[in-house]
PDB file of N, CA and C in Angstrom:
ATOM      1  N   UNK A   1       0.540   4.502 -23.293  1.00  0.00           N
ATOM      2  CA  UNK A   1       1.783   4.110 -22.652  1.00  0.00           C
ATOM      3  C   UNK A   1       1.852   4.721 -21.269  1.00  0.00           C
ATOM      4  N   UNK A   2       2.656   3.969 -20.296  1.00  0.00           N
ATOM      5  CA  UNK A   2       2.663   4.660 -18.511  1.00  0.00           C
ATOM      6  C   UNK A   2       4.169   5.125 -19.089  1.00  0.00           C
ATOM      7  N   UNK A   3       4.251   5.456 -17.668  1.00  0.00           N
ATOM      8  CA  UNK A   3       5.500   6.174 -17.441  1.00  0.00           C
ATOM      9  C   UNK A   3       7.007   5.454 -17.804  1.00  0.00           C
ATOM     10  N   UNK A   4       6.814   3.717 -17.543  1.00  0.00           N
ATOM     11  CA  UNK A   4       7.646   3.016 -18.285  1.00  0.00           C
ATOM     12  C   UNK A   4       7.964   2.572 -19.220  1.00  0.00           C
ATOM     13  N   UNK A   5       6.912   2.879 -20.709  1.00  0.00           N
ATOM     14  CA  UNK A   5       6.688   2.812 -21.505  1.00  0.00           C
ATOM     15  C   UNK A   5       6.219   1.436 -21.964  1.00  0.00           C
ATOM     16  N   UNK A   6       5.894   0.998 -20.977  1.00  0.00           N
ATOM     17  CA  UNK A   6       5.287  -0.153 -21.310  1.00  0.00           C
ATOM     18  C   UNK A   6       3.337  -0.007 -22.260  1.00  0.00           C
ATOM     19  N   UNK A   7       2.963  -0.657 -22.640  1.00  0.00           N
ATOM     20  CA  UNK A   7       1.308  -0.364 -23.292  1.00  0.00           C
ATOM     21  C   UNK A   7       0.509  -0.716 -22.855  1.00  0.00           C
ATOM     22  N   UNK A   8      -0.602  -0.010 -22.172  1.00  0.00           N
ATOM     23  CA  UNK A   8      -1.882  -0.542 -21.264  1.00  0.00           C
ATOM     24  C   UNK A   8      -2.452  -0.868 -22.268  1.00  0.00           C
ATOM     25  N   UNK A   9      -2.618  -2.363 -22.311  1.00  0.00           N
ATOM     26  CA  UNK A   9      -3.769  -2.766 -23.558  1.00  0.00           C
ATOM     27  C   UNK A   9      -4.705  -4.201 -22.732  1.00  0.00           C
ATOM     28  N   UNK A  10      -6.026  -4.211 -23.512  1.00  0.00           N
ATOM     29  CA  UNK A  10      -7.059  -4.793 -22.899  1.00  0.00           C
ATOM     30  C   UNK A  10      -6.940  -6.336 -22.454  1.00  0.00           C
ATOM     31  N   UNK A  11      -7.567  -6.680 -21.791  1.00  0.00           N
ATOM     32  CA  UNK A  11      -7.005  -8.073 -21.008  1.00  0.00           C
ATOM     33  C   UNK A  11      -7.879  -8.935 -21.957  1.00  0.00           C
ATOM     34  N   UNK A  12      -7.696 -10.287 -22.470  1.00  0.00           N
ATOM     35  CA  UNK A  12      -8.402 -11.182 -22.890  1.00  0.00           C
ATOM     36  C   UNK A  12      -8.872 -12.417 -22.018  1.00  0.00           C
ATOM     37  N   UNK A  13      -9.831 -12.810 -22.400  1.00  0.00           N
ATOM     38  CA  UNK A  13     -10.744 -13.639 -21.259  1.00  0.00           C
ATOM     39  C   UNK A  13     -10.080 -14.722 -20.848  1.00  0.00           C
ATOM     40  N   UNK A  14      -9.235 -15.108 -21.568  1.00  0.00           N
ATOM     41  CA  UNK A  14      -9.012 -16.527 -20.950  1.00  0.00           C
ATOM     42  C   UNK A  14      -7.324 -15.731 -19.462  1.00  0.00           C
ATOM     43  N   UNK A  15      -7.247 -14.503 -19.671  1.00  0.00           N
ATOM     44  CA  UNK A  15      -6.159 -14.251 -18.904  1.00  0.00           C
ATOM     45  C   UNK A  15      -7.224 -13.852 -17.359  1.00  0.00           C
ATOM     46  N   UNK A  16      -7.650 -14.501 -16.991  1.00  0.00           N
ATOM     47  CA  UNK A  16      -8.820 -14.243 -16.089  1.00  0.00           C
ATOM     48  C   UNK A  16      -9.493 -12.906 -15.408  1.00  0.00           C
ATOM     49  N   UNK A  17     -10.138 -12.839 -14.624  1.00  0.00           N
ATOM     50  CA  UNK A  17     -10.172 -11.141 -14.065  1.00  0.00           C
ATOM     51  C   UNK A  17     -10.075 -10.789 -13.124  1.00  0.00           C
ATOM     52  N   UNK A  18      -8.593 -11.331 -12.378  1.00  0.00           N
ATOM     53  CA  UNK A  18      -8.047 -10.696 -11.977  1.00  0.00           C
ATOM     54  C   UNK A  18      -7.006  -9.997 -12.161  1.00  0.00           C
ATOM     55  N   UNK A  19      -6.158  -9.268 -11.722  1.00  0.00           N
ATOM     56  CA  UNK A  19      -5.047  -8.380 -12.296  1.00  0.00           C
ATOM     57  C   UNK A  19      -4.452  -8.535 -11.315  1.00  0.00           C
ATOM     58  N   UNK A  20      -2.558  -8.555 -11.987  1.00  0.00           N
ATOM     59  CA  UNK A  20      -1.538  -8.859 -11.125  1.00  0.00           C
ATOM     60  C   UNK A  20      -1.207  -7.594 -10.358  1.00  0.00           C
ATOM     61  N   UNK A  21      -0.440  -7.313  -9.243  1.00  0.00           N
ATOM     62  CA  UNK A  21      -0.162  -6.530  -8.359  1.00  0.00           C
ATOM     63  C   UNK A  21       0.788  -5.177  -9.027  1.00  0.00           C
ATOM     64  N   UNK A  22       1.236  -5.845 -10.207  1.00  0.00           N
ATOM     65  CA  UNK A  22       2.032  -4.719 -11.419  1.00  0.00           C
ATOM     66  C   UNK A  22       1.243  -4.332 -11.970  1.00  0.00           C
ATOM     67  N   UNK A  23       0.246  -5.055 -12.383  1.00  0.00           N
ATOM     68  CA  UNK A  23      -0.847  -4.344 -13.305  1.00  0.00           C
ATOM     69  C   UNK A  23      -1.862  -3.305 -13.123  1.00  0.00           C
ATOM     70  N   UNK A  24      -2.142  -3.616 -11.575  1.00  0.00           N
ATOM     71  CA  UNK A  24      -2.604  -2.148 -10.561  1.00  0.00           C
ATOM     72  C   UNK A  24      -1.841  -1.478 -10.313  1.00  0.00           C
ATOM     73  N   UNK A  25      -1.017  -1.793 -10.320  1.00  0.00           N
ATOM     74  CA  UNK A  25       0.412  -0.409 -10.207  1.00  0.00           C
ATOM     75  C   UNK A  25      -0.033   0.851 -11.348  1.00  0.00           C
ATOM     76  N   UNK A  26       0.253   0.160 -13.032  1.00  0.00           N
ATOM     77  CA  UNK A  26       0.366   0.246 -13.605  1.00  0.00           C
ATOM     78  C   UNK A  26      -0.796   1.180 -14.091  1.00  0.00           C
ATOM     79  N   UNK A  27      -2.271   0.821 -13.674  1.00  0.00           N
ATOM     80  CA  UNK A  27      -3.294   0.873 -13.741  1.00  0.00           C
ATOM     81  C   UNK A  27      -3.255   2.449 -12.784  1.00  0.00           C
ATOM     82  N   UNK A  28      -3.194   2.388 -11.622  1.00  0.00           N
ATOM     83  CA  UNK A  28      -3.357   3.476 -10.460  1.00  0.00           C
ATOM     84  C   UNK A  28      -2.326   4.743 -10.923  1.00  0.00           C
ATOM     85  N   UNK A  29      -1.396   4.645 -11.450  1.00  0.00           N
ATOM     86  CA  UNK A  29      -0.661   5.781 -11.729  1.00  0.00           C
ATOM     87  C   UNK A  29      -0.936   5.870 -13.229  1.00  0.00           C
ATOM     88  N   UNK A  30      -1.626   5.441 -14.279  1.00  0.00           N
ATOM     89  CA  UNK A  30      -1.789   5.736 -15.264  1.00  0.00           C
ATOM     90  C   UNK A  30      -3.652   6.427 -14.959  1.00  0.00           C
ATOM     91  N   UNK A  31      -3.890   6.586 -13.971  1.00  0.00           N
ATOM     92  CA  UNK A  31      -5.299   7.058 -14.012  1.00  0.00           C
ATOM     93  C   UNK A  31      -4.783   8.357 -13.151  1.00  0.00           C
ATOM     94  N   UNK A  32      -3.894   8.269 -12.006  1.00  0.00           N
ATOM     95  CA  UNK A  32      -3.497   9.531 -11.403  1.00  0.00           C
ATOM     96  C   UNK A  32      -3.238  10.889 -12.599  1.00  0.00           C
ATOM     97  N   UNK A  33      -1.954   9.901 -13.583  1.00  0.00           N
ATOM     98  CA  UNK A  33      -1.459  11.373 -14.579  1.00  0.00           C
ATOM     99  C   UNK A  33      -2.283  11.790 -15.095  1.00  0.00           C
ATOM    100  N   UNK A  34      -3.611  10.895 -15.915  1.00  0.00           N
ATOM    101  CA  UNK A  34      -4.624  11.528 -16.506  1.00  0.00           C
ATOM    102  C   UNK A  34      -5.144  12.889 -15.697  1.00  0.00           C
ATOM    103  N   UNK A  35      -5.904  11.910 -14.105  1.00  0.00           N
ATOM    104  CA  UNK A  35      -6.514  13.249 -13.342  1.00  0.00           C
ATOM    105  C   UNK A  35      -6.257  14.363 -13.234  1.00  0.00           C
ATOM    106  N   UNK A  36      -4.088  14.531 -13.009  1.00  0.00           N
ATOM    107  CA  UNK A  36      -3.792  15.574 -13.143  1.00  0.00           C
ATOM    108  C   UNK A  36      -3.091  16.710 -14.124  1.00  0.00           C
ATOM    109  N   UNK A  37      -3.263  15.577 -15.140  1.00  0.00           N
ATOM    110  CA  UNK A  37      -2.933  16.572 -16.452  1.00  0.00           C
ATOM    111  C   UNK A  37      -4.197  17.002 -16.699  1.00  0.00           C
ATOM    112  N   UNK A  38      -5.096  16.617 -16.733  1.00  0.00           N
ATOM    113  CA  UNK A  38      -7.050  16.977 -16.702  1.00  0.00           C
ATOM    114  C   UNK A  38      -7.466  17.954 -15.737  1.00  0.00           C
ATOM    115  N   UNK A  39      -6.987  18.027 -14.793  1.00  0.00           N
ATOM    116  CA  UNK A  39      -7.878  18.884 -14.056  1.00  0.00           C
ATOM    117  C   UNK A  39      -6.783  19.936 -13.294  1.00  0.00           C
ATOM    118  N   UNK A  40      -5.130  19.745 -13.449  1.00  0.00           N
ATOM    119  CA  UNK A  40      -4.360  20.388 -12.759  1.00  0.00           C
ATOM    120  C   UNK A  40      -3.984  20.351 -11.220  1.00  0.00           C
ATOM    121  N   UNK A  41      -4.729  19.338 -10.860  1.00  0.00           N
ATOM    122  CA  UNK A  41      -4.650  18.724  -9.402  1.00  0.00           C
ATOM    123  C   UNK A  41      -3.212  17.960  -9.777  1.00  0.00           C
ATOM    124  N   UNK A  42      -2.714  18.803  -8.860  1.00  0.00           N
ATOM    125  CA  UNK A  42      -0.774  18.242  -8.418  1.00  0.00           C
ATOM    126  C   UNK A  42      -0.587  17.133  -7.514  1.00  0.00           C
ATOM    127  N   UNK A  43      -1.783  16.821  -6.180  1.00  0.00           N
ATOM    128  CA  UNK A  43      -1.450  15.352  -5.608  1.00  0.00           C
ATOM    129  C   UNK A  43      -2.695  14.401  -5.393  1.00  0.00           C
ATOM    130  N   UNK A  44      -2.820  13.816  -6.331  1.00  0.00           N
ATOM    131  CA  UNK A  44      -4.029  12.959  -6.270  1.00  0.00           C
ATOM    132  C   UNK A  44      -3.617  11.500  -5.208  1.00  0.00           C
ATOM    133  N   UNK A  45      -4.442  11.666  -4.401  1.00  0.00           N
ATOM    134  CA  UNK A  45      -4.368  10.492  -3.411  1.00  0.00           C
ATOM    135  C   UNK A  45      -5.961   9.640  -3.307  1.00  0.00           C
ATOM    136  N   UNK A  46      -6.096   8.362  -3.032  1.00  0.00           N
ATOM    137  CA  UNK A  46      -6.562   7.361  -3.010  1.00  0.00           C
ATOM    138  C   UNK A  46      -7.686   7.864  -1.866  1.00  0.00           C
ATOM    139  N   UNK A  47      -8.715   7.795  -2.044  1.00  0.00           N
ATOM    140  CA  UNK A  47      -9.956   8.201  -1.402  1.00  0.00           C
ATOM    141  C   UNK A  47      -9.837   7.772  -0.201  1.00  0.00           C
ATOM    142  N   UNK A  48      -9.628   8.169   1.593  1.00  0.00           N
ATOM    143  CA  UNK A  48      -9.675   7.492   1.936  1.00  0.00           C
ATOM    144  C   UNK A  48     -11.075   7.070   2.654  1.00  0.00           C
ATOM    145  N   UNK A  49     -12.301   7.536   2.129  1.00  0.00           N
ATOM    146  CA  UNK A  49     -13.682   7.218   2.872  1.00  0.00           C
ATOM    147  C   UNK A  49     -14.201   6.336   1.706  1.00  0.00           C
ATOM    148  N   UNK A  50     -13.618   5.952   0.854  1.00  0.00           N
ATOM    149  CA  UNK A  50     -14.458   5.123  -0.230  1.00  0.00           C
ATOM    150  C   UNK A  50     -14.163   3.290   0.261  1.00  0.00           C
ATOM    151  N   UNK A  51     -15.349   3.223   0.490  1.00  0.00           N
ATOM    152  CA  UNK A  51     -15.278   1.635   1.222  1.00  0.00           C
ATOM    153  C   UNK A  51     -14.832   0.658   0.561  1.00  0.00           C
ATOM    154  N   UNK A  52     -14.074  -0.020   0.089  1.00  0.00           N
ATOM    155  CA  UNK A  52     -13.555  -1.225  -1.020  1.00  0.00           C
ATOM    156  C   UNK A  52     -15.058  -2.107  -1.179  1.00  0.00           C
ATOM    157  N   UNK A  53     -15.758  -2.334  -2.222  1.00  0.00           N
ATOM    158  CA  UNK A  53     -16.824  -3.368  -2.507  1.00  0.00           C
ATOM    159  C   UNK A  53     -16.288  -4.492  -3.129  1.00  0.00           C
ATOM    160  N   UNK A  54     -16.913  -5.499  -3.134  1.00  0.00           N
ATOM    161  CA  UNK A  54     -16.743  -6.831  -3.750  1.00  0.00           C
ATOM    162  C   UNK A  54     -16.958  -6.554  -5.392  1.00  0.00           C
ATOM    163  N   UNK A  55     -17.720  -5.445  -5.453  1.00  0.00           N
ATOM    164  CA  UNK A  55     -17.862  -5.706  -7.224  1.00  0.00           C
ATOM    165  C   UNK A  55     -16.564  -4.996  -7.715  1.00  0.00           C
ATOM    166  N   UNK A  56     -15.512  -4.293  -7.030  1.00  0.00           N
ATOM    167  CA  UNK A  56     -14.672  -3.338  -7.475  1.00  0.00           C
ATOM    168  C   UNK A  56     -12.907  -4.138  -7.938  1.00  0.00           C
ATOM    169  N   UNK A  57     -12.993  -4.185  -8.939  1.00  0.00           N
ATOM    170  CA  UNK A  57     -11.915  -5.044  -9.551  1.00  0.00           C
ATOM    171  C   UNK A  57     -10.206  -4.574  -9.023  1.00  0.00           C
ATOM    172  N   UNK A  58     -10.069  -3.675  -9.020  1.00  0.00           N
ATOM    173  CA  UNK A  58      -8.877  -3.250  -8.486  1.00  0.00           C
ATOM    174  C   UNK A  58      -9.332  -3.067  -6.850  1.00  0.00           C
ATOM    175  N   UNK A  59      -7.941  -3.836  -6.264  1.00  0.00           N
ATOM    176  CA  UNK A  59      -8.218  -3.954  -4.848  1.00  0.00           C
ATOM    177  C   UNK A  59      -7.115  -2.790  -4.523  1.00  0.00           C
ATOM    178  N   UNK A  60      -7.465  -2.613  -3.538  1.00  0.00           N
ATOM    179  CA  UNK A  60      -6.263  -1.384  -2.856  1.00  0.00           C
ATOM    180  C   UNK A  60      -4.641  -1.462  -2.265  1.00  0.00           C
TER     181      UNK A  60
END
């Protein structure tokens, strides 16, 4: 569950692969809390030297 209690659960094929602009929301702050309940890092911010690739499913 994220912070809204909504349920990150797995996408099925016919819902295609891309992901809606909520769903990276959803996605980006449910990987932040992990990082920093995991490692104790208090402000996790978005890489900014990591180049966006074509194979990388979440866009920025």
């Amino acid at each position: 569950r994220n912070d809204k209690g909504r349920i990150l659960r797995k996408r099925n094929a016919n819902e295609g692969s891309k992901y809606t602009s909520d769903e990276i929301e959803v996605i980006k702050n449910a990987m932040r809390d992990i990082i920093m309940r995991n490692t104790d890092i208090q402000n996790v911010k978005t890489n900014p030297f990591k180049s966006q690739s074509y194979k990388d499913s979440l866009e920025l």
